[in-house]
C-alpha atoms as a PDB file:
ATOM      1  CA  UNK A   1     -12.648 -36.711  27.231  1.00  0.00           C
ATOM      2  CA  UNK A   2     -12.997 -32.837  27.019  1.00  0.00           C
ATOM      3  CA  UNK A   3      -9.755 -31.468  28.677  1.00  0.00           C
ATOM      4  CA  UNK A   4     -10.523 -28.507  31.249  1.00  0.00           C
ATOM      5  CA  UNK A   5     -11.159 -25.547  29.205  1.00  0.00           C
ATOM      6  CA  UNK A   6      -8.278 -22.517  29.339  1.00  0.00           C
ATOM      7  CA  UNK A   7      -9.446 -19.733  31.297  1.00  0.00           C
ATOM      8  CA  UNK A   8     -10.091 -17.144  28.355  1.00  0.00           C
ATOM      9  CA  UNK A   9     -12.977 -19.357  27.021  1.00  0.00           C
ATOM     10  CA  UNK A  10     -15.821 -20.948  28.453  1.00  0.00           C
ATOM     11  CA  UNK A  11     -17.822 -24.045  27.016  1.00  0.00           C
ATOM     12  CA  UNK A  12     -20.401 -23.365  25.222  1.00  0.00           C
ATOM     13  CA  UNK A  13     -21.152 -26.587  22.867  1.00  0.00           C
ATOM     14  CA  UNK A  14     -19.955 -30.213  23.165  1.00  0.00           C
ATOM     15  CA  UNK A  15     -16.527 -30.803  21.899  1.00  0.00           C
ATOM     16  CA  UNK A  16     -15.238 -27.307  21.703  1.00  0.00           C
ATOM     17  CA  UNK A  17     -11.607 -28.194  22.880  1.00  0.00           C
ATOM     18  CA  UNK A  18      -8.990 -30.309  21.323  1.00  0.00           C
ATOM     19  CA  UNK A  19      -5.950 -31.170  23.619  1.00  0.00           C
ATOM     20  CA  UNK A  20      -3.087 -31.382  21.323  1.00  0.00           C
ATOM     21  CA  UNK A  21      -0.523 -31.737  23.838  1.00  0.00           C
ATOM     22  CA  UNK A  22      -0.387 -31.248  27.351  1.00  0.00           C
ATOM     23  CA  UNK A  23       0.513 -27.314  26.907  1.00  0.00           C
ATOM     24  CA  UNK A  24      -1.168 -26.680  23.673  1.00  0.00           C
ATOM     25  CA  UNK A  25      -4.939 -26.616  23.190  1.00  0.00           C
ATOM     26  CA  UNK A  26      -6.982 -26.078  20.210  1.00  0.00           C
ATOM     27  CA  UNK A  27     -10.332 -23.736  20.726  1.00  0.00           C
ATOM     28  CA  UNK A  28     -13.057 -23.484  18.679  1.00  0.00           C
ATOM     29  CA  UNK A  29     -14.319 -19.702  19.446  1.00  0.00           C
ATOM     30  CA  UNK A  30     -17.350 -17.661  18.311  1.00  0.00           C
ATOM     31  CA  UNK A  31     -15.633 -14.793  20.519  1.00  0.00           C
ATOM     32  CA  UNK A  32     -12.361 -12.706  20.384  1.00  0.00           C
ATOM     33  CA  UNK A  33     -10.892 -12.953  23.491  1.00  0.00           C
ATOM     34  CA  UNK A  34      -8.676 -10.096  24.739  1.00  0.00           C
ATOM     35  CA  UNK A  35      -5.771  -9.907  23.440  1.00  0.00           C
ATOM     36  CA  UNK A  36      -2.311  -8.350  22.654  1.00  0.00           C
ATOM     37  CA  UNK A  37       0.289  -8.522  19.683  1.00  0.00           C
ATOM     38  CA  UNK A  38       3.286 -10.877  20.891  1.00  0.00           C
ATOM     39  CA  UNK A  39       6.245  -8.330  22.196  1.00  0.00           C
ATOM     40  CA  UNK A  40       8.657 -10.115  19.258  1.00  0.00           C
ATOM     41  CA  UNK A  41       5.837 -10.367  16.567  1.00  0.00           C
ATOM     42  CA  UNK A  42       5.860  -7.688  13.675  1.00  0.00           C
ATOM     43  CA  UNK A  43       3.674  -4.535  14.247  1.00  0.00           C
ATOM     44  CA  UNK A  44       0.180  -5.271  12.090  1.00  0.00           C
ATOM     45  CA  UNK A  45       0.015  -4.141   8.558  1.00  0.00           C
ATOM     46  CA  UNK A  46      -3.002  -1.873   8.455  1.00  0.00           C
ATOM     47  CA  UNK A  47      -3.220  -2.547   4.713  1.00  0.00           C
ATOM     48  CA  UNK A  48      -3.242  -5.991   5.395  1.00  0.00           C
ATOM     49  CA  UNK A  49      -5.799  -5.728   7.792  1.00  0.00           C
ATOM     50  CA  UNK A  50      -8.254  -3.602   5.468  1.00  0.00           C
ATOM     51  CA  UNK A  51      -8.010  -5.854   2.787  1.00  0.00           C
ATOM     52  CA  UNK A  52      -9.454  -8.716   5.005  1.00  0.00           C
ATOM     53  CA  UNK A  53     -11.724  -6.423   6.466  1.00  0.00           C
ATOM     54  CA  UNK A  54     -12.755  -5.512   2.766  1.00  0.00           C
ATOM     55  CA  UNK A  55     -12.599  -9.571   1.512  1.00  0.00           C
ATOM     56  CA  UNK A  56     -14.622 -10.660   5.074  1.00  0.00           C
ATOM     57  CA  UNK A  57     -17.310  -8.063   4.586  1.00  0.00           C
ATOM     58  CA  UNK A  58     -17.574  -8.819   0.230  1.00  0.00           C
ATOM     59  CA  UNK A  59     -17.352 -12.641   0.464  1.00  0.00           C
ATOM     60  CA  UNK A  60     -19.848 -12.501   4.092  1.00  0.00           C
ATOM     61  CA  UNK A  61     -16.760 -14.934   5.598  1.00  0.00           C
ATOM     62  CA  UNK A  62     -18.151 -17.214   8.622  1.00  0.00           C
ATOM     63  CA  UNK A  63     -15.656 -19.441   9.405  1.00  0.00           C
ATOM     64  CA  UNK A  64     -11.877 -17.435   9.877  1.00  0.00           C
ATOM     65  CA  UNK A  65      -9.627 -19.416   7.574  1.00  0.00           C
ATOM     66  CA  UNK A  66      -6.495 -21.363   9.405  1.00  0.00           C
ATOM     67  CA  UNK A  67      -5.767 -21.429  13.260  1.00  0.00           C
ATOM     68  CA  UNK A  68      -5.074 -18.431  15.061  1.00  0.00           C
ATOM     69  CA  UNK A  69      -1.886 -19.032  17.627  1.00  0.00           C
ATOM     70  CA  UNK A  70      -1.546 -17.269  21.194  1.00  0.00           C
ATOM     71  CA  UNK A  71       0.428 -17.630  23.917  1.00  0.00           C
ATOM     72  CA  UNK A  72      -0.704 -17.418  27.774  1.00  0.00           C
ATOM     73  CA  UNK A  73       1.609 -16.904  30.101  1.00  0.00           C
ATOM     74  CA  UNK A  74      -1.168 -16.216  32.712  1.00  0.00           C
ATOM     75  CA  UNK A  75      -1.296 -12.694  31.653  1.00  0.00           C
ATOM     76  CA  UNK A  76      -3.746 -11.339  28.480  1.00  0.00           C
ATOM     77  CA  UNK A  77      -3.495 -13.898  25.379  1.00  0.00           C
ATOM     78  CA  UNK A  78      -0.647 -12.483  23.182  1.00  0.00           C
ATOM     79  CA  UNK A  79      -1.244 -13.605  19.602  1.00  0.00           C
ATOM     80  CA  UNK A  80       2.228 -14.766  18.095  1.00  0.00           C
ATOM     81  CA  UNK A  81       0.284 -16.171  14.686  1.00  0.00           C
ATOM     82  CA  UNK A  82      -3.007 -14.535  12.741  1.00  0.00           C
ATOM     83  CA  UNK A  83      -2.875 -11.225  14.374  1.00  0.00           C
ATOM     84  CA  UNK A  84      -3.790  -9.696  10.964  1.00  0.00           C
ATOM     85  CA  UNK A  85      -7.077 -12.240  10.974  1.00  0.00           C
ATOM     86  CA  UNK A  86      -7.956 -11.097  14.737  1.00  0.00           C
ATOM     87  CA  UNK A  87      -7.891  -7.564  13.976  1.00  0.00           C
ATOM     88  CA  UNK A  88      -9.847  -7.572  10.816  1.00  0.00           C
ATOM     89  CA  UNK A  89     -12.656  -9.634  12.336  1.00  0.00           C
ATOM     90  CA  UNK A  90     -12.678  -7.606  15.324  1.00  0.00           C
ATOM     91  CA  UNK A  91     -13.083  -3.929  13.920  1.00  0.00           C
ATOM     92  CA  UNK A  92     -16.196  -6.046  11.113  1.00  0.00           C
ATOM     93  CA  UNK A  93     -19.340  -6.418  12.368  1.00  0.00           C
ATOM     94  CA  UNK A  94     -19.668  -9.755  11.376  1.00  0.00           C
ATOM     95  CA  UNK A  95     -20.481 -12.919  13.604  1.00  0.00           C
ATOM     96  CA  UNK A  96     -17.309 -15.487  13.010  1.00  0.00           C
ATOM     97  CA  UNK A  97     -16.477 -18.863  14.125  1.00  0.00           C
ATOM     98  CA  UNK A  98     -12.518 -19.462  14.347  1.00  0.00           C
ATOM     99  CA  UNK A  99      -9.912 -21.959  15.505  1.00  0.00           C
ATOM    100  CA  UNK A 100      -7.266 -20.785  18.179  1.00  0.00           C
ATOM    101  CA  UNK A 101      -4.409 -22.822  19.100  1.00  0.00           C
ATOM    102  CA  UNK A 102      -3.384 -21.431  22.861  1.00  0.00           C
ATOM    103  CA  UNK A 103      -0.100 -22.677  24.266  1.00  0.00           C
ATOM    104  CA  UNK A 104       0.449 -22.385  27.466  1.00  0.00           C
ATOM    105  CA  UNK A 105       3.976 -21.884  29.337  1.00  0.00           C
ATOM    106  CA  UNK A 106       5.781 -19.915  31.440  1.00  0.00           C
ATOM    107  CA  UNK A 107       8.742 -20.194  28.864  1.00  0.00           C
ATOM    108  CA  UNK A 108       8.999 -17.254  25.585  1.00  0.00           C
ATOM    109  CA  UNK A 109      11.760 -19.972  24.287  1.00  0.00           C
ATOM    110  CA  UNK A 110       9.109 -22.440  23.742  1.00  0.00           C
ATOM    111  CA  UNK A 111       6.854 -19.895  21.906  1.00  0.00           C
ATOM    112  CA  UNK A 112       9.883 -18.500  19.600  1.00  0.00           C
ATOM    113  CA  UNK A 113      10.761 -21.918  18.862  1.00  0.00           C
ATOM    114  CA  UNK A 114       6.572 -22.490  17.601  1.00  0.00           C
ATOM    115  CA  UNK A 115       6.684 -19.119  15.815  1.00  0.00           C
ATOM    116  CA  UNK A 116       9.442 -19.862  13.715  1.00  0.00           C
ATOM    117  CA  UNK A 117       8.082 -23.522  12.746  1.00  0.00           C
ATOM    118  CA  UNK A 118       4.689 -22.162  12.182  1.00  0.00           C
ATOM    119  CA  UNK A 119       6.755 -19.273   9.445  1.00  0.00           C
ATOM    120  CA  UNK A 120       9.016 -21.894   8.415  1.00  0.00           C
ATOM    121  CA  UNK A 121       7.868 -21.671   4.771  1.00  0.00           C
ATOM    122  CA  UNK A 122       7.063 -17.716   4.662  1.00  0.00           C
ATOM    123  CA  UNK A 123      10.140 -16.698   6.806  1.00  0.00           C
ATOM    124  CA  UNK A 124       9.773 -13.637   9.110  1.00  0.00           C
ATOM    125  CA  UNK A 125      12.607 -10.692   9.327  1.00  0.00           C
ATOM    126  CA  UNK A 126      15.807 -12.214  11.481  1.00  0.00           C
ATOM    127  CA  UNK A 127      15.134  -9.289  13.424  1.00  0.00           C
ATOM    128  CA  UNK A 128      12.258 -10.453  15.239  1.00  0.00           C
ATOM    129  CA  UNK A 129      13.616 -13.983  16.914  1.00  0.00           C
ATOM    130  CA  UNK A 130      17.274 -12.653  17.315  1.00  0.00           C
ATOM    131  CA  UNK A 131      18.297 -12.073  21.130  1.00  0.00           C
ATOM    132  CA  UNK A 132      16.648  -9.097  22.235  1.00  0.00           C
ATOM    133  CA  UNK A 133      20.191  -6.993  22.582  1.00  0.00           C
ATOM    134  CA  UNK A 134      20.482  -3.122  22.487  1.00  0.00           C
ATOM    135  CA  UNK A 135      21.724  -3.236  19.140  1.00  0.00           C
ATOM    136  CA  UNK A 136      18.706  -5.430  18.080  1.00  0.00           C
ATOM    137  CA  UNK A 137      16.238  -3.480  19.584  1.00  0.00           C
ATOM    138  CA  UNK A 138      17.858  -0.225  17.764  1.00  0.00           C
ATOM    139  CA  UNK A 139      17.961  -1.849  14.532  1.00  0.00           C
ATOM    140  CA  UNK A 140      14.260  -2.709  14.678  1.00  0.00           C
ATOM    141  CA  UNK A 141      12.995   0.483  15.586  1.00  0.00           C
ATOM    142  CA  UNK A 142      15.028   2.190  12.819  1.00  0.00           C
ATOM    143  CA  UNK A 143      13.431   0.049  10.043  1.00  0.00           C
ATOM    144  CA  UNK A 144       9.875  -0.046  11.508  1.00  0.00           C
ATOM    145  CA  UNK A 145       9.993   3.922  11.455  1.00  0.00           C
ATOM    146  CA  UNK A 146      11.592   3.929   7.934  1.00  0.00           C
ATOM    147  CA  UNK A 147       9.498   0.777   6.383  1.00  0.00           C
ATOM    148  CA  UNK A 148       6.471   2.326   8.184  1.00  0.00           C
ATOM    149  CA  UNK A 149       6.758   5.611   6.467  1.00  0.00           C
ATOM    150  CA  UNK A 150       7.850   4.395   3.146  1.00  0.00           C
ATOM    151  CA  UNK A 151       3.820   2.286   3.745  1.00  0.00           C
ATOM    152  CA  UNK A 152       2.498   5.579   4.482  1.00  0.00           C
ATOM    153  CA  UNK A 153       3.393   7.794   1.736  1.00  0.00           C
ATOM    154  CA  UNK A 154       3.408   4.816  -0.839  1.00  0.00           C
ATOM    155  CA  UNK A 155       0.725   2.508   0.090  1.00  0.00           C
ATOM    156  CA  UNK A 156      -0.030   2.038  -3.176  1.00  0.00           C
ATOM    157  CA  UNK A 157       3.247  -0.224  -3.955  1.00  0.00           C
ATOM    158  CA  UNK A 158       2.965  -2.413  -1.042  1.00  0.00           C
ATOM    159  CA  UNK A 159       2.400  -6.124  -1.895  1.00  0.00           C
ATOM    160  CA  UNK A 160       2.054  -9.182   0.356  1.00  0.00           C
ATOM    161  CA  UNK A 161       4.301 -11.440  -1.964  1.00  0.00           C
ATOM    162  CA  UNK A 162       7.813 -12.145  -1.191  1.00  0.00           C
ATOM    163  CA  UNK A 163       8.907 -11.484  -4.620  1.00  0.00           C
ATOM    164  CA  UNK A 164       6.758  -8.348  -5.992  1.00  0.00           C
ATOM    165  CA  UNK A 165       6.725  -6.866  -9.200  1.00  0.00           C
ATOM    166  CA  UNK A 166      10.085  -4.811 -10.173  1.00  0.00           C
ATOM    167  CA  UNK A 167       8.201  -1.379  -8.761  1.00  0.00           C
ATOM    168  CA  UNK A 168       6.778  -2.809  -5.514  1.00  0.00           C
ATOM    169  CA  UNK A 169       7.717  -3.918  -2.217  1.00  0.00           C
ATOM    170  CA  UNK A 170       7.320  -6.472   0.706  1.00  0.00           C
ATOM    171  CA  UNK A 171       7.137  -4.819   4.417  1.00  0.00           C
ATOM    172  CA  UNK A 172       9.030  -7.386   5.697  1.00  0.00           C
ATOM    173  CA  UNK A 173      11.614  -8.406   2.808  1.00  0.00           C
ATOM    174  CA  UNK A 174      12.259  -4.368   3.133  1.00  0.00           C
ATOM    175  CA  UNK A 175      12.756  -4.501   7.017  1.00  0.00           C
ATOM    176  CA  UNK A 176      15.081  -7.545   6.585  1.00  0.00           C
ATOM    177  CA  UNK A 177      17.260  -5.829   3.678  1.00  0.00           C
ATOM    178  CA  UNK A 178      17.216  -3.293   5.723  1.00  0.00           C
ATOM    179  CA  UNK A 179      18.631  -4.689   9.029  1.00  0.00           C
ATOM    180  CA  UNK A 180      21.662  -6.129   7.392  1.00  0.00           C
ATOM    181  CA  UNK A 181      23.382  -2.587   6.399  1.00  0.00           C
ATOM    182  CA  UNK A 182      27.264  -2.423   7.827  1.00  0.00           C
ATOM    183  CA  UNK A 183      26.605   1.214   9.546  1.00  0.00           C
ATOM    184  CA  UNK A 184      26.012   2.370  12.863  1.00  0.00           C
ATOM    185  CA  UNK A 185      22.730   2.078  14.918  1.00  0.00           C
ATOM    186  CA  UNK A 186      23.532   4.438  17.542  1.00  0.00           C
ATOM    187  CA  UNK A 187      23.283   7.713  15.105  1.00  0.00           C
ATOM    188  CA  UNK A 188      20.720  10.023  16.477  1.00  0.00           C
ATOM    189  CA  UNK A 189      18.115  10.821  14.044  1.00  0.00           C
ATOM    190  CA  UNK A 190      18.943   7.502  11.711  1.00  0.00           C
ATOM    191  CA  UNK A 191      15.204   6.626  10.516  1.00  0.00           C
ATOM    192  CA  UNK A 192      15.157  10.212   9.353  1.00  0.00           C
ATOM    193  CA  UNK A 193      18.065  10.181   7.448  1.00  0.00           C
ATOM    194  CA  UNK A 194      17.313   7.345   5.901  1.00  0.00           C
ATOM    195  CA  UNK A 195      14.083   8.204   4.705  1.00  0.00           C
ATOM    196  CA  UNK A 196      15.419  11.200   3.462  1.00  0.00           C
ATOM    197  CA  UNK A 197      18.415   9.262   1.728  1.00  0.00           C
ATOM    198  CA  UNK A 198      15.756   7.486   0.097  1.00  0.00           C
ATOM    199  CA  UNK A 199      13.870   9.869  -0.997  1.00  0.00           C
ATOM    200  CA  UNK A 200      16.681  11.622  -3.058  1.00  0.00           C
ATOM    201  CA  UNK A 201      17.648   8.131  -4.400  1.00  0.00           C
ATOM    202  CA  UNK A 202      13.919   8.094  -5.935  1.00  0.00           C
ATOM    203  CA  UNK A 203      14.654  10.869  -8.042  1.00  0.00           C
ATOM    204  CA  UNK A 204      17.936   9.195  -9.144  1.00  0.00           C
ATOM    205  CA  UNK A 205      15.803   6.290 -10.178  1.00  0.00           C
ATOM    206  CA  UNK A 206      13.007   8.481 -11.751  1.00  0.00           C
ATOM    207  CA  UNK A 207      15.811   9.774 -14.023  1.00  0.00           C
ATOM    208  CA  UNK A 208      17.455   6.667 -14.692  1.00  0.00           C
ATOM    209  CA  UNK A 209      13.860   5.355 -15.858  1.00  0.00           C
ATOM    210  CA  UNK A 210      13.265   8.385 -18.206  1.00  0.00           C
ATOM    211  CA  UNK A 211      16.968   8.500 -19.519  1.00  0.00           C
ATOM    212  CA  UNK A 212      16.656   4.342 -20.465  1.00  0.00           C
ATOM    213  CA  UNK A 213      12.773   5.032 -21.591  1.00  0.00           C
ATOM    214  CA  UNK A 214      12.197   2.103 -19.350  1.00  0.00           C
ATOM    215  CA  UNK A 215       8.104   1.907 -20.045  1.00  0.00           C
ATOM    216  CA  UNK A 216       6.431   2.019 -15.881  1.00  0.00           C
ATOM    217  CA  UNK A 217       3.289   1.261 -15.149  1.00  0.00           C
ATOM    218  CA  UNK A 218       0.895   4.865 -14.432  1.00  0.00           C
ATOM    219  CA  UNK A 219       0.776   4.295 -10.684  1.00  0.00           C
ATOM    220  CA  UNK A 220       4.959   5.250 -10.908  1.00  0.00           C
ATOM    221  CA  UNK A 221       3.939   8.243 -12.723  1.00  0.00           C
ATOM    222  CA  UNK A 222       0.986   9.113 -10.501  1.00  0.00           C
ATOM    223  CA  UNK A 223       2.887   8.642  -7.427  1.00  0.00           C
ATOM    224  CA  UNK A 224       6.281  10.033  -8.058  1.00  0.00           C
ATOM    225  CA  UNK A 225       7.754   6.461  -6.759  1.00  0.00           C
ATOM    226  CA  UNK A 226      10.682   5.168  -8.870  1.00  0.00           C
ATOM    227  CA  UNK A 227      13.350   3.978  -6.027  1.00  0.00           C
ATOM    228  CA  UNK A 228      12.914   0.094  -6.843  1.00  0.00           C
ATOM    229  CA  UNK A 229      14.296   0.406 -10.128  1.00  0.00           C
ATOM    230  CA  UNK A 230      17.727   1.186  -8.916  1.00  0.00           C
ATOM    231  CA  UNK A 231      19.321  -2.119  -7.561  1.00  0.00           C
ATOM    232  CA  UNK A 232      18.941  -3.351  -4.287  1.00  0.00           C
ATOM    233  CA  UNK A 233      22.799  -3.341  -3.593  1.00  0.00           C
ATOM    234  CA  UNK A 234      23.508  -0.113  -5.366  1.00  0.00           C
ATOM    235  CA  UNK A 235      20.613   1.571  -2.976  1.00  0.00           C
ATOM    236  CA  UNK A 236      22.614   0.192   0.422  1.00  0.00           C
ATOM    237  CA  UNK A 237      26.047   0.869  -0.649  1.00  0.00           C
ATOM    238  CA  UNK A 238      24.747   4.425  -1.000  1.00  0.00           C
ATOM    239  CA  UNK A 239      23.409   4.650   1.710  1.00  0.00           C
ATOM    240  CA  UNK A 240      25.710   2.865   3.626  1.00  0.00           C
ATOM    241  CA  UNK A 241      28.707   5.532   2.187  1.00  0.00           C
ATOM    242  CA  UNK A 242      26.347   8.365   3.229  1.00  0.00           C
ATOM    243  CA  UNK A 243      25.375   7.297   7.357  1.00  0.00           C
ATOM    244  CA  UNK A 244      29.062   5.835   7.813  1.00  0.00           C
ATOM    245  CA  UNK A 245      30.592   9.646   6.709  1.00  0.00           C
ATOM    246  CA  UNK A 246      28.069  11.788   9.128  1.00  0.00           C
ATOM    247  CA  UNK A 247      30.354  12.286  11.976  1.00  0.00           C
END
């Protein structure tokens, strides 16, 4: 039997719903519903997005590879898995066909708890599925600002695997590193000075490079971008000496 269809979708072909449990249903959709980013998920990765966009449009893509997962909580869908998919196919003019898994509960826990399984082998920043504290909340919007304009001015390094090349960096392993400095949140103006901590640190590593003849591939050159070749650990204690001294 065809369980009663969720209230974002309406039947439209035999068989278009799959009950998996008896708050979780499984949608086959030829339409994006409306929809939100989950409050707790990472903000989208317009790079990401473009380079589905671009692979959609090149390859003509039907069917949306994997399930997309949202939670209703009787308000708009918010999409806690595949918002990177959603947004792609919905700016291409493209018809699609896609799964969505919608799980539906009045309780966030439930969804948090689904999140992190669903991640479980590509783990997400902390940051997003600790409590929801002050200091939490501070943290996060420190590193989006500084992660988010470190993607802006070097786009050109950003890379979707965990463990990039030497030179390049992972949004999220970058927001992680980032949340676990000892200093303090509170500072007013903190993205800014660490942006600008980094920035001086990338001319520390640009001489480093030149002074060890370390050989860089032309994009380094082209862009000015060095920081990754100075350590990981000598980068925070740096900075971490520099925020904890502003008084």
């Amino acid at each position: 039997m065809i369980p009663k269809m969720h209230h974002f979708f309406r039947k439209t072909q035999k068989d278009v719903a799959i009950e998996i449990s008896d708050k979780q249903t499984i949608y086959i959709c030829k339409k994006i519903p409306d929809f939100v980013n989950w409050s707790k998920n990472r903000p989208p990765d317009t790079t990401r997005i473009n380079q589905l966009k671009e692979y959609y449009v090149a390859e003509k893509v039907e069917f949306i590879p994997g399930i997309i997962y949202a939670w209703d909580n009787g308000d708009k869908l918010q999409i806690y898995d595949g918002i990177h998919r959603v947004l792609a196919a919905k700016e291409v003019n493209l018809q699609f066909t896609f799964l969505m898994c919608v799980y539906k509960t009045d309780e966030e826990d439930l969804i948090v708890k689904d999140f992190k399984a669903i991640n479980k082998s590509c783990p997400v920043p902390t940051l997003y599925t600790d409590d929801q504290n002050e200091i939490t909340l501070l943290k996060k919007l420190v590193c989006e600002n500084v992660v988010e304009e470190l993607c802006k001015k070097y786009y050109a390094f950003i890379s979707p695997s965990r463990k990039p090349f030497i030179y390049n960096f992972n949004r999220d392993v970058i927001i992680e590193w980032l949340s676990e400095f000892k200093i303090d949140w509170n500072i007013k103006n903190l993205s800014t000075i660490i942006i600008q901590e980094l920035q001086g640190l990338n001319f520390v590593a640009k001489d480093y490079v030149e002074r060890n003849k370390i050989n860089v591939p032309k994009k380094c050159n082209f862009h000015n971008f060095y920081l990754w070749y100075l350590s990981k650990s000598f980068i925070q204690n740096k900075l971490e000496q520099h925020i904890n001294n502003i008084q």
